[in-house]
C-alpha atoms as a PDB file:
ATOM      1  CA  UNK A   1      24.200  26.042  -6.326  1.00  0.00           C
ATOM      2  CA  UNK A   2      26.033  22.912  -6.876  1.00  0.00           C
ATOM      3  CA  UNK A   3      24.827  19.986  -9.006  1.00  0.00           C
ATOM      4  CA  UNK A   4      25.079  16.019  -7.861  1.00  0.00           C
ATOM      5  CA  UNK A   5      27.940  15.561 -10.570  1.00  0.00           C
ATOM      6  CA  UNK A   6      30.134  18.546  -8.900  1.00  0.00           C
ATOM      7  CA  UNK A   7      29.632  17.389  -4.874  1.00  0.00           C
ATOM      8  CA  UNK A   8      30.967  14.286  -3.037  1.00  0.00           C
ATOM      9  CA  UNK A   9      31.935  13.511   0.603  1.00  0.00           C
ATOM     10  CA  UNK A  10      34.793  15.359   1.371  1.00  0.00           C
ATOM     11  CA  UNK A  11      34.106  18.563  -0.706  1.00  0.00           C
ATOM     12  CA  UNK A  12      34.679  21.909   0.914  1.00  0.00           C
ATOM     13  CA  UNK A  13      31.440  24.774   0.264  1.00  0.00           C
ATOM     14  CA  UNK A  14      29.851  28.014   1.192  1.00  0.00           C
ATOM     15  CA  UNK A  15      26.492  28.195   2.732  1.00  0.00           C
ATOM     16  CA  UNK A  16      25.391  31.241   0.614  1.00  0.00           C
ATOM     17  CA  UNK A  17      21.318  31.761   1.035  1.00  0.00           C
ATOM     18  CA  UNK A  18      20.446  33.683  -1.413  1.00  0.00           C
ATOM     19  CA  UNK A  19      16.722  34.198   0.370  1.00  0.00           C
ATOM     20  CA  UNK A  20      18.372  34.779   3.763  1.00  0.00           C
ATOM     21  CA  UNK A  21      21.222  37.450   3.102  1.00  0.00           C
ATOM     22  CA  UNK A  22      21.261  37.877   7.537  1.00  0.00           C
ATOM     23  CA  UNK A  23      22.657  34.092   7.585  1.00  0.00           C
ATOM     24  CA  UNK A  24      26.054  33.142   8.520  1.00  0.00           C
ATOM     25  CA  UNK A  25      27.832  32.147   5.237  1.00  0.00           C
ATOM     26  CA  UNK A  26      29.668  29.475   6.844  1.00  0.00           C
ATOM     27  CA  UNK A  27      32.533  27.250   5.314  1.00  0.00           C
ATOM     28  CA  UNK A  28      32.312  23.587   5.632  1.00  0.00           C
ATOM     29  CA  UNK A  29      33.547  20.018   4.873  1.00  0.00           C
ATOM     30  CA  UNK A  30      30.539  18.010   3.167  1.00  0.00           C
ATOM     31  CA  UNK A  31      30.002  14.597   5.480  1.00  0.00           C
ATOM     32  CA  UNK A  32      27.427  12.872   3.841  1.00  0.00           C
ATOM     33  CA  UNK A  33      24.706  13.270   1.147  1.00  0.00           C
ATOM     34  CA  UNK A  34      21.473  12.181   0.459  1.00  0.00           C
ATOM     35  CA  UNK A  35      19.203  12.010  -2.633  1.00  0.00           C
ATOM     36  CA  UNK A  36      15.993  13.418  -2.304  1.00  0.00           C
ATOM     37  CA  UNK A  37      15.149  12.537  -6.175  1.00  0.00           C
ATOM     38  CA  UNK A  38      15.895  12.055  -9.335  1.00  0.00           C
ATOM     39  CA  UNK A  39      16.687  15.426 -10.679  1.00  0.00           C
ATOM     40  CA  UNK A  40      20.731  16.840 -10.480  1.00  0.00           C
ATOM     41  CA  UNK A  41      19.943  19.193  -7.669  1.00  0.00           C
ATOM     42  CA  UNK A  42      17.506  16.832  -5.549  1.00  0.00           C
ATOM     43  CA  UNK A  43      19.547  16.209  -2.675  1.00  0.00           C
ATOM     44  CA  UNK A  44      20.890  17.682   0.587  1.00  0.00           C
ATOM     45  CA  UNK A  45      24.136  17.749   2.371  1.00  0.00           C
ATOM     46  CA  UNK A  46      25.463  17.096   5.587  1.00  0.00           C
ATOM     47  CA  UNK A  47      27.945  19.330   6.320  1.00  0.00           C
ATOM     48  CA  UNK A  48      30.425  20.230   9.075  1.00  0.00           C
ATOM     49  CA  UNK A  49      31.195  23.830   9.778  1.00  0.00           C
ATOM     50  CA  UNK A  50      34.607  25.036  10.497  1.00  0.00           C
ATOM     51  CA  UNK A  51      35.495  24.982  13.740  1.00  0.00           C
ATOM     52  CA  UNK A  52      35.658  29.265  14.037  1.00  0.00           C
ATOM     53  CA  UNK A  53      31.817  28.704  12.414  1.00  0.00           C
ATOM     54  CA  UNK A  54      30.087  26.109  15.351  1.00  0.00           C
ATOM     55  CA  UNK A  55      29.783  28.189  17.932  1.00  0.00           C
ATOM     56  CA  UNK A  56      28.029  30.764  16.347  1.00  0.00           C
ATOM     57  CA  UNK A  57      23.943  31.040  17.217  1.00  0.00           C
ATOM     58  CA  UNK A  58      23.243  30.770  13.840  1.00  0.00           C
ATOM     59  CA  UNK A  59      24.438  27.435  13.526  1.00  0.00           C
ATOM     60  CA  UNK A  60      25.115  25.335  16.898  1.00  0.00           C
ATOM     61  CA  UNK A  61      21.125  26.155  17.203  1.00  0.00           C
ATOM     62  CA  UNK A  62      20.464  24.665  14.248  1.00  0.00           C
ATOM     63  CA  UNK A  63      22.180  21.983  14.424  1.00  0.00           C
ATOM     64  CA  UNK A  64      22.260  17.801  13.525  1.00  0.00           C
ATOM     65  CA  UNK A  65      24.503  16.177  15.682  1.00  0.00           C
ATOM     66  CA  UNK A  66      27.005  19.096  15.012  1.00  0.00           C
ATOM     67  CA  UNK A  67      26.130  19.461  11.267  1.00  0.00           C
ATOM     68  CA  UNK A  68      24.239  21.926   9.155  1.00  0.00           C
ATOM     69  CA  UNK A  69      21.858  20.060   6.561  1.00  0.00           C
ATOM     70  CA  UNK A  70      21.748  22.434   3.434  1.00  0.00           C
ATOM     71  CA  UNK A  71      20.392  22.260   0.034  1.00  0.00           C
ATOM     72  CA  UNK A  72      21.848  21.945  -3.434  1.00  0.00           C
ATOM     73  CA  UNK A  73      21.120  25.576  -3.742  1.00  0.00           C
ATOM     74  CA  UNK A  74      22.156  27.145  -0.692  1.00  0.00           C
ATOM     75  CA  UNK A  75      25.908  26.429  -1.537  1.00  0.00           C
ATOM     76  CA  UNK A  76      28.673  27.195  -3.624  1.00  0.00           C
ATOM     77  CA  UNK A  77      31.825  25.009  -4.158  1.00  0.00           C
ATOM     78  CA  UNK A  78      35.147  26.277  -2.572  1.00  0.00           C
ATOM     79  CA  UNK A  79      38.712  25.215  -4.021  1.00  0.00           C
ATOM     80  CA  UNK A  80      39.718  22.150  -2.214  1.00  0.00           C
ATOM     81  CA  UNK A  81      41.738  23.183   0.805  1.00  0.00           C
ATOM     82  CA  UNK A  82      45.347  20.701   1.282  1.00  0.00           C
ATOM     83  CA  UNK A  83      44.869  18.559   3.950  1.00  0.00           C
ATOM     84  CA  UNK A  84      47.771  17.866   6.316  1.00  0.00           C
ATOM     85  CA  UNK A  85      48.295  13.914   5.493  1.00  0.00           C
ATOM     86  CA  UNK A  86      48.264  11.151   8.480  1.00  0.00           C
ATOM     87  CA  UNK A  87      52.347   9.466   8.655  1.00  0.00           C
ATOM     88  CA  UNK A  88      50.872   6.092   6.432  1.00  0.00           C
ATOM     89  CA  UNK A  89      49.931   3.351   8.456  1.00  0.00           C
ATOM     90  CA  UNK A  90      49.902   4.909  11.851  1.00  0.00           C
ATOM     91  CA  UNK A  91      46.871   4.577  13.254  1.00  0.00           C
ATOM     92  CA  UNK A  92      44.750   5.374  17.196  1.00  0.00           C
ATOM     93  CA  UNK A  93      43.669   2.528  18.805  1.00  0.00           C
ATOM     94  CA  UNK A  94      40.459   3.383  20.608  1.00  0.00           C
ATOM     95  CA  UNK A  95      37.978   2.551  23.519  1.00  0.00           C
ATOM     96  CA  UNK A  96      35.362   5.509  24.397  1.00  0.00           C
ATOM     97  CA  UNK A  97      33.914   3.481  27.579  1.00  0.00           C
ATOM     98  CA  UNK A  98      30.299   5.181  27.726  1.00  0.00           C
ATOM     99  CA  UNK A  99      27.660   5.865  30.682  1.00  0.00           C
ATOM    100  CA  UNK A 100      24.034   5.509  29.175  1.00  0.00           C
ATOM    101  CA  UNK A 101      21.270   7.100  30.880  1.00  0.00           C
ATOM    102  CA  UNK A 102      18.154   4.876  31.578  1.00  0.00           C
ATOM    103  CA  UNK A 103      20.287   2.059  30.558  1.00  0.00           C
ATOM    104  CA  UNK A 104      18.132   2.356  27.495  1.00  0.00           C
ATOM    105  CA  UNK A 105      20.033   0.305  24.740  1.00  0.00           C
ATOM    106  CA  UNK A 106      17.599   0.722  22.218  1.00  0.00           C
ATOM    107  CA  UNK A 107      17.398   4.292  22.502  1.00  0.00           C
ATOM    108  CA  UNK A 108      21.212   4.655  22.497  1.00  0.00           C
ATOM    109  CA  UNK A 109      21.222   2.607  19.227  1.00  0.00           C
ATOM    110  CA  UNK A 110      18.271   4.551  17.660  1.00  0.00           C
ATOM    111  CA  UNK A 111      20.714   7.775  17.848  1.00  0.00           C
ATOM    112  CA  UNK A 112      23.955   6.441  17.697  1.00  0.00           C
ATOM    113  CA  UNK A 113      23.607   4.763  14.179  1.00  0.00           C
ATOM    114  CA  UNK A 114      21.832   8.167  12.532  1.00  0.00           C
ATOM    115  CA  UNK A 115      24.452  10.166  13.665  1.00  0.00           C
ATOM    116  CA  UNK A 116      27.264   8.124  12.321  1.00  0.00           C
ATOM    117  CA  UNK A 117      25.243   7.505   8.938  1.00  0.00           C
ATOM    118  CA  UNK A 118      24.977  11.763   8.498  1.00  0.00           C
ATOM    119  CA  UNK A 119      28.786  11.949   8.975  1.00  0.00           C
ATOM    120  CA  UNK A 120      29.529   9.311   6.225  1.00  0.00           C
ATOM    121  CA  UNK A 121      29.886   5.816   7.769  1.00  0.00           C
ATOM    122  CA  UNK A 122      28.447   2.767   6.275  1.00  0.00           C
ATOM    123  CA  UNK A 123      26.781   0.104   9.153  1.00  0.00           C
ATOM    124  CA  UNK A 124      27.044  -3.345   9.040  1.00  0.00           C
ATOM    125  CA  UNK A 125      24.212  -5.623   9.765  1.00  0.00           C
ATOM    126  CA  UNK A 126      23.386  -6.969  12.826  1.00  0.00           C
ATOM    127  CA  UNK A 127      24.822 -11.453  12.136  1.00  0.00           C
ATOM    128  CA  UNK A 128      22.636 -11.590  15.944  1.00  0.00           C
ATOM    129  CA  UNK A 129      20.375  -9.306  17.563  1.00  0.00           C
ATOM    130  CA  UNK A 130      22.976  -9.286  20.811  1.00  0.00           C
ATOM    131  CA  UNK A 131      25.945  -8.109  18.459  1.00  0.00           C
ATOM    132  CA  UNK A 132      26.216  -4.617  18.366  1.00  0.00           C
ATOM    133  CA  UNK A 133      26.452  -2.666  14.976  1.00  0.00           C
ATOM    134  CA  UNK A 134      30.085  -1.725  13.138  1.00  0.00           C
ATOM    135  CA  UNK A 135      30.515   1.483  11.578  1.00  0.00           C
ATOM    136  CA  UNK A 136      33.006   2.299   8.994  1.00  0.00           C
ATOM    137  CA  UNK A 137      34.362   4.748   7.111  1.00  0.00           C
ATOM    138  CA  UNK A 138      37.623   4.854   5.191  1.00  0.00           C
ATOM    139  CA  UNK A 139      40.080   3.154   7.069  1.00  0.00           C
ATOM    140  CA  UNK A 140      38.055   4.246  10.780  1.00  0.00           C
ATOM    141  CA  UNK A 141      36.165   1.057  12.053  1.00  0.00           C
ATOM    142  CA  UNK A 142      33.856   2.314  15.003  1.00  0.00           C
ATOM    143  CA  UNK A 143      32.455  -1.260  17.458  1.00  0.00           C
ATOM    144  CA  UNK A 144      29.403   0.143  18.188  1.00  0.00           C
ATOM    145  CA  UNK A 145      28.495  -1.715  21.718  1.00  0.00           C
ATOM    146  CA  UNK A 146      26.292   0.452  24.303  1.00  0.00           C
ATOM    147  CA  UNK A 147      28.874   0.370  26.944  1.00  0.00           C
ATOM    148  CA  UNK A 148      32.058   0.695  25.066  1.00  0.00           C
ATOM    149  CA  UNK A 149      32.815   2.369  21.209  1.00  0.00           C
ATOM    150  CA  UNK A 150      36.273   0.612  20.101  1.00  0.00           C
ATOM    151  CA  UNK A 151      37.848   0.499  17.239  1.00  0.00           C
ATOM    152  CA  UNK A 152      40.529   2.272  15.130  1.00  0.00           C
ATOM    153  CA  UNK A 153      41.721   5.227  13.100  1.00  0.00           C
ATOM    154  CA  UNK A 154      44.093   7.641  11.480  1.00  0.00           C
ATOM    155  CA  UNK A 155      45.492  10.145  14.539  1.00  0.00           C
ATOM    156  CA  UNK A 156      43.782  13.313  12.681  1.00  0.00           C
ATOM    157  CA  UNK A 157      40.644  11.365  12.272  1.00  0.00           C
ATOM    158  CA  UNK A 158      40.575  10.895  16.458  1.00  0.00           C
ATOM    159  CA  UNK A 159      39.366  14.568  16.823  1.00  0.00           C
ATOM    160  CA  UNK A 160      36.471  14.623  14.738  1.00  0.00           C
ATOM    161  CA  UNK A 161      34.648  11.357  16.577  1.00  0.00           C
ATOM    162  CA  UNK A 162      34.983  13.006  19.953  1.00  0.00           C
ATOM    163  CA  UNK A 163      33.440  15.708  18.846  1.00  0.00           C
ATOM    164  CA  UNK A 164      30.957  13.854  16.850  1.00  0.00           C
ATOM    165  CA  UNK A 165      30.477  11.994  19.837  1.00  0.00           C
ATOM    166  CA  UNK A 166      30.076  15.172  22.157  1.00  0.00           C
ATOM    167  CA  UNK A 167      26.323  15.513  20.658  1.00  0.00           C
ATOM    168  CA  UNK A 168      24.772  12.396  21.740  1.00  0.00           C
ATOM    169  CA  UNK A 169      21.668  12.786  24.457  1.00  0.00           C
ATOM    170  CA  UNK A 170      21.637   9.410  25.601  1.00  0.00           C
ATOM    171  CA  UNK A 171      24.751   8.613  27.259  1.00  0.00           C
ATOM    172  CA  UNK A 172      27.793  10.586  28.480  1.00  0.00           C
ATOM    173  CA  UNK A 173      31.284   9.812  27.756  1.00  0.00           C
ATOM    174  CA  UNK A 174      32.954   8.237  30.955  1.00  0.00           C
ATOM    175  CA  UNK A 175      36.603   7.828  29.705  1.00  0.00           C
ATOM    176  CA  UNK A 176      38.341   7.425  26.864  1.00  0.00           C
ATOM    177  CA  UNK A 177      41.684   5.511  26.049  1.00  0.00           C
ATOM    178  CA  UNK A 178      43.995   5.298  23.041  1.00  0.00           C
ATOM    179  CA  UNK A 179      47.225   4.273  21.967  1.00  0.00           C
ATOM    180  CA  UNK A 180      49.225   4.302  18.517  1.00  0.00           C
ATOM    181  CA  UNK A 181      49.513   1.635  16.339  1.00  0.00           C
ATOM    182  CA  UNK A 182      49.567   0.351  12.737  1.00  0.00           C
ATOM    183  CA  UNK A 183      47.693  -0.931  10.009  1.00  0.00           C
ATOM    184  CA  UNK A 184      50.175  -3.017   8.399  1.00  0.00           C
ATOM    185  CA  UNK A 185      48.781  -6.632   6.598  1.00  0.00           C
ATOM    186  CA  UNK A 186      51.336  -9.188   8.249  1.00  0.00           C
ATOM    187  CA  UNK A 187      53.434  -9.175   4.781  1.00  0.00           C
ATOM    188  CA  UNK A 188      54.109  -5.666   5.408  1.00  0.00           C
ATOM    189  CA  UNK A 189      54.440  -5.827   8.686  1.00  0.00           C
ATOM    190  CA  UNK A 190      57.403  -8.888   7.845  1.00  0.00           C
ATOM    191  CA  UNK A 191      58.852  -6.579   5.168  1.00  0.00           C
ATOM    192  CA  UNK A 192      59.349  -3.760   8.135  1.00  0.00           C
ATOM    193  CA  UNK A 193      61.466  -6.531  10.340  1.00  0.00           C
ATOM    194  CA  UNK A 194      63.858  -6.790   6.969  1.00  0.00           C
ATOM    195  CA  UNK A 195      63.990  -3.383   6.579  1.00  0.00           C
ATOM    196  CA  UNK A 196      64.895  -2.549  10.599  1.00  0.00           C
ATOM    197  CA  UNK A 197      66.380  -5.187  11.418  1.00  0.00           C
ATOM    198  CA  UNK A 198      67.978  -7.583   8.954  1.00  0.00           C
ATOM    199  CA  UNK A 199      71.736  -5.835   9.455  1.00  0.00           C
ATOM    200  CA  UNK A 200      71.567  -6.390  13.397  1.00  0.00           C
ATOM    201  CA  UNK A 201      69.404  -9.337  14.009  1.00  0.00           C
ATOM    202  CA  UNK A 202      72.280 -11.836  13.700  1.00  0.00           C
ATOM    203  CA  UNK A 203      74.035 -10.145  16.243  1.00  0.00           C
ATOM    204  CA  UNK A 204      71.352  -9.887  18.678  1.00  0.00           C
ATOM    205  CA  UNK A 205      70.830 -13.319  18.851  1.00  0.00           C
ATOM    206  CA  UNK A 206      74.544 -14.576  18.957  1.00  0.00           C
ATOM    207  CA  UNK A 207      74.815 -12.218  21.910  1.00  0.00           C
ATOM    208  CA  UNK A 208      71.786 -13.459  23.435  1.00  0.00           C
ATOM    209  CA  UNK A 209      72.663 -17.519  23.090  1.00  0.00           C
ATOM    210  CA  UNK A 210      76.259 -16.387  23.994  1.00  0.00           C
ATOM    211  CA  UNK A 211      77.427 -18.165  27.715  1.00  0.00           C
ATOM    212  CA  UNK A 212      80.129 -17.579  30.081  1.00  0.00           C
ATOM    213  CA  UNK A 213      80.842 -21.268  29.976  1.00  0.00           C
ATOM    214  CA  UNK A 214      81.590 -24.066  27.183  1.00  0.00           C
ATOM    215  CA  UNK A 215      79.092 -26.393  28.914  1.00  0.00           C
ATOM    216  CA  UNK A 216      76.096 -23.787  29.098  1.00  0.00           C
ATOM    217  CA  UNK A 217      73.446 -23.334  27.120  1.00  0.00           C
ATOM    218  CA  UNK A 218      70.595 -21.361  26.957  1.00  0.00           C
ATOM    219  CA  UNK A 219      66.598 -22.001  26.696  1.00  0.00           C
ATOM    220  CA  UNK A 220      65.824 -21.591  22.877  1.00  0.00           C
ATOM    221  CA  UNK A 221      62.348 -20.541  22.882  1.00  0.00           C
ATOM    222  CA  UNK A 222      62.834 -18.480  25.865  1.00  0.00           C
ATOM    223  CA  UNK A 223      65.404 -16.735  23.971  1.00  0.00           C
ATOM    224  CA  UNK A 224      63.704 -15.760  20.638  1.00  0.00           C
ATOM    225  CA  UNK A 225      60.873 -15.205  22.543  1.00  0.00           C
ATOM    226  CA  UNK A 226      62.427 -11.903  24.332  1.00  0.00           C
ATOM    227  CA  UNK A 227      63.894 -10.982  20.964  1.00  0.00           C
ATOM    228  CA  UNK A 228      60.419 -11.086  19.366  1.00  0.00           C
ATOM    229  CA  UNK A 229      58.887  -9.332  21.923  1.00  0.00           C
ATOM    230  CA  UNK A 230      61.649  -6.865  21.513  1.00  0.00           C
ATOM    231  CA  UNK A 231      61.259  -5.598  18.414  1.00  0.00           C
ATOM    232  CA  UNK A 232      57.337  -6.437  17.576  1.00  0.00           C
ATOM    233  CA  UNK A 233      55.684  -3.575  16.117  1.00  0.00           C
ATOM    234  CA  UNK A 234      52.309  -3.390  17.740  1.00  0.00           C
ATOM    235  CA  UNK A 235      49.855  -3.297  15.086  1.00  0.00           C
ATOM    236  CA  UNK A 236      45.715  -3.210  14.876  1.00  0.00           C
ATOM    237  CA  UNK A 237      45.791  -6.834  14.084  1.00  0.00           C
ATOM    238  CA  UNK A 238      48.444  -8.127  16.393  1.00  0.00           C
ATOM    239  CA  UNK A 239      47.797  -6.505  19.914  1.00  0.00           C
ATOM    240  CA  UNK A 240      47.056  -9.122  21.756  1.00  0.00           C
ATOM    241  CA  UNK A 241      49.336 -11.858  19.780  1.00  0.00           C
ATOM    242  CA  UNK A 242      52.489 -12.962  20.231  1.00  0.00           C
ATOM    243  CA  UNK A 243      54.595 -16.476  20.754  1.00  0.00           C
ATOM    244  CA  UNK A 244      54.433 -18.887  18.047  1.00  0.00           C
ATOM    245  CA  UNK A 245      52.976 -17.843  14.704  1.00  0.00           C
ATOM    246  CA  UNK A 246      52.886 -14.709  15.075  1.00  0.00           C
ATOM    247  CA  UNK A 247      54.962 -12.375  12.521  1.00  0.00           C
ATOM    248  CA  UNK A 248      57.883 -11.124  14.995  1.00  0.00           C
ATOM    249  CA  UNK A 249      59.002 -14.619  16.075  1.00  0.00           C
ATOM    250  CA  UNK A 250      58.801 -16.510  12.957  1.00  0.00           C
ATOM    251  CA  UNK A 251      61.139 -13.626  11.670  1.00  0.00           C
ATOM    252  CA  UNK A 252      63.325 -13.998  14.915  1.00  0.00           C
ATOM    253  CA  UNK A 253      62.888 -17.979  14.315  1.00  0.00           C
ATOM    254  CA  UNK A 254      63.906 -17.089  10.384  1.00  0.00           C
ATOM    255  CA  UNK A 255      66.865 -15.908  11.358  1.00  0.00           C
ATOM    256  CA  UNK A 256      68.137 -18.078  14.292  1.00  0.00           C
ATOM    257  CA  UNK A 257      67.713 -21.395  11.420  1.00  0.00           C
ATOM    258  CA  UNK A 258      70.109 -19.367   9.176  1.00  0.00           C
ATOM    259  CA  UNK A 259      72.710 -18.950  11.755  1.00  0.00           C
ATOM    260  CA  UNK A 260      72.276 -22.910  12.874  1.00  0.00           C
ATOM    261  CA  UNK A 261      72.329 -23.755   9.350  1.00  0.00           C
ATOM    262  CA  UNK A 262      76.153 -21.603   9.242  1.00  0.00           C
ATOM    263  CA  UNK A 263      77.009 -23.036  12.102  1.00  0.00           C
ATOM    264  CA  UNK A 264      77.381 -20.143  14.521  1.00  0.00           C
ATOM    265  CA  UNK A 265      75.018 -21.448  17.079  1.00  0.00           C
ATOM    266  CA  UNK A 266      74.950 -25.206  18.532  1.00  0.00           C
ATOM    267  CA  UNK A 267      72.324 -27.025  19.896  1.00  0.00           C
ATOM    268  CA  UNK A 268      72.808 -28.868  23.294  1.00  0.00           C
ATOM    269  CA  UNK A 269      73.134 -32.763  22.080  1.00  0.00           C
ATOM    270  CA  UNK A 270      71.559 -33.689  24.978  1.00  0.00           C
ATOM    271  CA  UNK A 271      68.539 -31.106  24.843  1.00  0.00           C
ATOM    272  CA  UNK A 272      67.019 -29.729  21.366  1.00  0.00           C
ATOM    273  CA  UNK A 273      65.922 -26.842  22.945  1.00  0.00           C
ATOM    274  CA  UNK A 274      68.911 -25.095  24.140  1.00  0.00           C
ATOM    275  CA  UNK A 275      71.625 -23.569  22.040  1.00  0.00           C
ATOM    276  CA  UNK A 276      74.612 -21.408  22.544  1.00  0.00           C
ATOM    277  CA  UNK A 277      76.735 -19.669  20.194  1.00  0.00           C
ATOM    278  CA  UNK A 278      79.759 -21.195  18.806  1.00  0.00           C
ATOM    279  CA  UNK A 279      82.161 -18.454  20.147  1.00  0.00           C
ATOM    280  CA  UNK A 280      81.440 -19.971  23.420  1.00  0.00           C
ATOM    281  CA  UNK A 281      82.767 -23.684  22.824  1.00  0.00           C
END
């Protein structure tokens, strides 16, 4: 039996039934709870077996969406197992493209959002009723739209909503694609171009404006351009940015002013926007 004050989201328990000794006393991860009153054992838990647990009759018969619902007093607390930690800010980037049966939006909604509210995500409001619904949970964002789940999360996280995902009735899963990113703010993800690349980035770009003859010179935005694109780091925020104002080429800009300012790259007199180095007049 474990009281409100000893369980949270996350904790690790026993199904032990006292009244039932023939049940499975499975081991779980607590998803979700919900109070059923006021007193410190009115509530119940939704819980996700261990995987060498869900296949059992027992259980996968008896199932919500792939968890057990149990009560206060059909478990027992287990010593927190240590959890292999995600590298920090690497994250999947995600699109689960979806077939729906019936073509019944409504329906797929009216599972959909229970299913992610037993395994601990929080839904936003609909702003419209044509925007679909966002589900969160820690730092997993889940774009709920009937045709296509996107959104992001840690790499060990990516397991769990497939299989989450595996016990929906009202659409099947057509394809899925990912890719790795990161979750860096854009001041972190300027601090990691200073920490990679500060050393080498004034040589890249004197070798870049560098010309085989005193009277070339060489398109200036073309050239920080391929620079920035070079050594972007793709994060959650900045897929589908680049060019002007975005974080890589104002560093790449950053550091081509520095090396005007010294003197080590010239601008074309009769064109601002070409420059070569000076080793080249």
């Amino acid at each position: 039996m474990i009281s409100k004050k000893d369980i949270s989201v996350g904790s690790r328990i026993i199904y032990n039934d006292s009244e039932n000794p023939s049940s499975v006393n499975f081991k779980g991860t607590v998803q979700s709870i919900n109070s059923t009153g006021e007193g410190e054992f009115d509530y119940t838990a939704a819980v996700l077996p261990d995987e060498e647990f869900r296949q059992l009759p027992g259980i996968k018969d008896n199932c919500y969406f792939g968890l057990t619902i149990c009560f206060s007093f059909d478990m027992d607390l287990l010593p927190m197992q240590r959890v292999i930690q995600d590298t920090s800010h690497i994250m999947k980037k995600f699109q689960i493209n979806l077939q729906q049966h019936n073509n019944d939006t409504k329906a797929f909604h009216n599972e959909l959002v229970p299913m992610l509210l037993a395994y601990g995500y929080e839904i936003s409001a609909n702003r419209t009723e044509w925007e679909a619904p966002e589900a969160r949970k820690d730092k997993t964002r889940i774009y709920c739209h009937p045709l296509q789940l996107a959104g992001e999360c840690p790499p060990t996280e990516f397991k769990q909503i497939e299989q989450m995902l595996c016990h929906g009735k009202t659409y099947e899963i057509h394809n899925i694609i990912s890719e790795q990113m990161f979750d860096y703010t854009e001041a972190e993800e300027l601090e990691q171009y200073h920490l990679q690349y500060d050393d080498i980035i004034p040589i890249m770009l004197l070798d870049a404006f560098s010309t085989a003859k005193p009277n070339d010179y060489k398109d200036t935005s073309q050239v920080i351009e391929t620079i920035s694109k070079k050594i972007k780091i793709i994060t959650i925020y900045n897929y589908l940015w680049s060019g002007d104002g975005s974080v890589s080429t104002e560093y790449v800009k950053a550091a081509y002013n520095t090396l005007l300012k010294d003197r080590k790259i010239s601008i074309n007199p009769n064109d601002v926007h070409q420059s070569r180095t000076e080793e080249s007049i």
